[in-house]
C-alpha atoms as a PDB file:
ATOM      1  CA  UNK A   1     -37.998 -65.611-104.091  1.00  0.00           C
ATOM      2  CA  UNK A   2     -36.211 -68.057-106.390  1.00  0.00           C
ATOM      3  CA  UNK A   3     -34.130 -67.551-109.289  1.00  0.00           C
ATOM      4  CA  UNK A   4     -33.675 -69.027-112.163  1.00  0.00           C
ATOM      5  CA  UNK A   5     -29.923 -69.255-114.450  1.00  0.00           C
ATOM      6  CA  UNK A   6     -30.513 -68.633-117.709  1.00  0.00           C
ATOM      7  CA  UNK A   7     -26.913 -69.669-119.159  1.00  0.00           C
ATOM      8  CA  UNK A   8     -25.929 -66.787-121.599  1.00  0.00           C
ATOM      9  CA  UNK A   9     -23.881 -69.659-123.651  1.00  0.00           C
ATOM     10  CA  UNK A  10     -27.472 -69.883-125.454  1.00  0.00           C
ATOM     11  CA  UNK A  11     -26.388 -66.943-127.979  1.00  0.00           C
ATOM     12  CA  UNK A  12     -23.713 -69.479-129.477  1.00  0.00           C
ATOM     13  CA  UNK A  13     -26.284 -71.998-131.038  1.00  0.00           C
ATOM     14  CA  UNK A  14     -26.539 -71.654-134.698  1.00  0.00           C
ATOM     15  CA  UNK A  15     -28.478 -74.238-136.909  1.00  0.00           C
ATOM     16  CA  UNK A  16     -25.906 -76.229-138.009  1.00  0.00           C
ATOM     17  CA  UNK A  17     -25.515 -79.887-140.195  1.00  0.00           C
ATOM     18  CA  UNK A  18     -23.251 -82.362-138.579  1.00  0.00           C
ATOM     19  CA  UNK A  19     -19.715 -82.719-140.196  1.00  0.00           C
ATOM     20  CA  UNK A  20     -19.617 -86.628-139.907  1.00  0.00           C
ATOM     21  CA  UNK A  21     -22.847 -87.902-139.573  1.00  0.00           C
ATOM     22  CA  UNK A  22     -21.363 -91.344-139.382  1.00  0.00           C
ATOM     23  CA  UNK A  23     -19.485 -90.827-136.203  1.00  0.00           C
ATOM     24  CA  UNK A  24     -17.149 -88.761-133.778  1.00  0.00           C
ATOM     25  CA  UNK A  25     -15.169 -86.752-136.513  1.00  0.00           C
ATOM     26  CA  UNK A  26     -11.995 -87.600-134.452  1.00  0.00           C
ATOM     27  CA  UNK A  27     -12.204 -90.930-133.777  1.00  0.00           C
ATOM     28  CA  UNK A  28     -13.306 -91.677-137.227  1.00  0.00           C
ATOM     29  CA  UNK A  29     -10.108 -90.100-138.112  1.00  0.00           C
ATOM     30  CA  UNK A  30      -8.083 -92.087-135.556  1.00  0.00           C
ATOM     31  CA  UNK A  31      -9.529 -94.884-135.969  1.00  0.00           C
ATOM     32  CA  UNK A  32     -10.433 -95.125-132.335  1.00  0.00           C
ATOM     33  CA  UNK A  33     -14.164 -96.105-131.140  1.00  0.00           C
ATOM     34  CA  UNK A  34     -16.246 -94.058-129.303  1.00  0.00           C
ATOM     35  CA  UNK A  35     -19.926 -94.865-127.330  1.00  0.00           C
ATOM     36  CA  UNK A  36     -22.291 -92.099-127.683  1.00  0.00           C
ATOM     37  CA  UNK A  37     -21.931 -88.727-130.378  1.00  0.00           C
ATOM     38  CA  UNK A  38     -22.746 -85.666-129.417  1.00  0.00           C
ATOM     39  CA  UNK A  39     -23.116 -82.483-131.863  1.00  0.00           C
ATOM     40  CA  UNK A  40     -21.583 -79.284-131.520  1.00  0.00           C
ATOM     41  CA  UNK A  41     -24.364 -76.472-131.897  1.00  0.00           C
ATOM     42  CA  UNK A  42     -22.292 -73.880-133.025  1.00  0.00           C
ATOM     43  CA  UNK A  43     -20.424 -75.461-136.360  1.00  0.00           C
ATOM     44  CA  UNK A  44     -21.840 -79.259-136.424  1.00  0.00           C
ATOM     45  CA  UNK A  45     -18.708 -80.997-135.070  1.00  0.00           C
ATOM     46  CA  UNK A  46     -19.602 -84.512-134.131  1.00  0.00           C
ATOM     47  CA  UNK A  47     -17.658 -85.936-130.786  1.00  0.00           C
ATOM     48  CA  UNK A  48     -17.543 -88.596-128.701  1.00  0.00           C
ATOM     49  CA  UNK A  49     -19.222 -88.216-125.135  1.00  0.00           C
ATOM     50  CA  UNK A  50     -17.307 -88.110-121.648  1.00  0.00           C
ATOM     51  CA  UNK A  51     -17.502 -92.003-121.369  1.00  0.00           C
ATOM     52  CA  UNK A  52     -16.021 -92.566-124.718  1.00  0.00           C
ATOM     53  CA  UNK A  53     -12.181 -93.169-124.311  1.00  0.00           C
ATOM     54  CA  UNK A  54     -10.884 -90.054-125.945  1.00  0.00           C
ATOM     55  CA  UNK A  55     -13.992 -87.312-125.355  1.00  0.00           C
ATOM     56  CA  UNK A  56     -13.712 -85.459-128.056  1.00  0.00           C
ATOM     57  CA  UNK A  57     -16.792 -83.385-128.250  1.00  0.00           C
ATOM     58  CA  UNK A  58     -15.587 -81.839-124.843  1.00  0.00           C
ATOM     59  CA  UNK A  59     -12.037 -81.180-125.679  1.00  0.00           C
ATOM     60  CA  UNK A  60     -13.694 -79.533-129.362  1.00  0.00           C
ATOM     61  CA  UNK A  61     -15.870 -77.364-126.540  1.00  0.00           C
ATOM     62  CA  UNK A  62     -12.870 -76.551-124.742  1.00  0.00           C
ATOM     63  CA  UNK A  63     -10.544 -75.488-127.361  1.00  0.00           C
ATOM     64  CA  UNK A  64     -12.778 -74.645-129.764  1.00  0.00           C
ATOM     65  CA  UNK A  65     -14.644 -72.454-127.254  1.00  0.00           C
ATOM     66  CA  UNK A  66     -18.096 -73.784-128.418  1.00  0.00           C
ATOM     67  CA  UNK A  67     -20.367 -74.266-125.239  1.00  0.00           C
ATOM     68  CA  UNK A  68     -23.314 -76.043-126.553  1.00  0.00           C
ATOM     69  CA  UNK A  69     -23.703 -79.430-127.560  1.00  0.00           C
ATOM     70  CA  UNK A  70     -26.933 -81.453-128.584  1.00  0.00           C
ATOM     71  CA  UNK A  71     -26.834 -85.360-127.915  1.00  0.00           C
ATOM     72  CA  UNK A  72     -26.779 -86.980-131.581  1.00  0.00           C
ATOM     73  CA  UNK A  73     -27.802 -90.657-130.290  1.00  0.00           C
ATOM     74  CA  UNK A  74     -31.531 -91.482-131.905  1.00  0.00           C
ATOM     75  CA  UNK A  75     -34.461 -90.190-130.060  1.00  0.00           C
ATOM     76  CA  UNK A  76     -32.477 -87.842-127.503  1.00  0.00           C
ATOM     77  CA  UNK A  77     -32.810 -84.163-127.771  1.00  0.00           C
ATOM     78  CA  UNK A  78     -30.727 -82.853-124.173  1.00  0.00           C
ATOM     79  CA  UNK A  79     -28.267 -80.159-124.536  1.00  0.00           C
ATOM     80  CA  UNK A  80     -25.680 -79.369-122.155  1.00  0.00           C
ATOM     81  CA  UNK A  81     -23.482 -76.800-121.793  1.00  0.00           C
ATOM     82  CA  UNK A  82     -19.509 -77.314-120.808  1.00  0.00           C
ATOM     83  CA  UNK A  83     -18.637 -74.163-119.603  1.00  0.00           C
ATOM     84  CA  UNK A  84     -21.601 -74.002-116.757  1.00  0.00           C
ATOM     85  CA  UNK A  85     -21.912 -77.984-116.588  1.00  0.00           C
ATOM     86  CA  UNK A  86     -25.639 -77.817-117.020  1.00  0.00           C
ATOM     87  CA  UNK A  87     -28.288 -79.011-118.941  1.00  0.00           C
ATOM     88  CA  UNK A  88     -29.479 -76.123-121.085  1.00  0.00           C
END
């Protein structure tokens, strides 16, 4: 018999519009770069990914406490959730 996770960090996705649609709401701030965006599905932050020097979309998840986030590069749809480190 197999099992399958269901992550209950689903309940916190909310339609949302992204904040900065130009770019990691952070760095744009900072005026730091950043590689790939990634959008926060429970208020529409926009952060930088894990690769991009100061990862902002996972420190929002973190202290924020908003699990879900939606990649925001063209043509990509994955979500993945922080707190279970899965794609969801």
């Amino acid at each position: 018999m197999t099992s399958t996770f269901v992550d209950p960090d689903l309940a916190a996705i909310r339609h949302v519009t992204p904040r900065t649609p130009n770019g990691c709401e952070e760095c744009l701030r900072l005026h730091t770069p950043w590689l790939h965006l990634r959008l926060c599905l429970s208020c529409g932050f926009v952060g930088c990914c894990d690769s991009s020097p100061m990862r902002h979309a996972r420190k929002h998840a973190h202290t924020v406490g908003h699990p879900i986030v939606r990649s925001f590069e063209p043509g990509e749809s994955w979500r993945w959730c922080y707190v279970h480190e899965i794609y969801v």
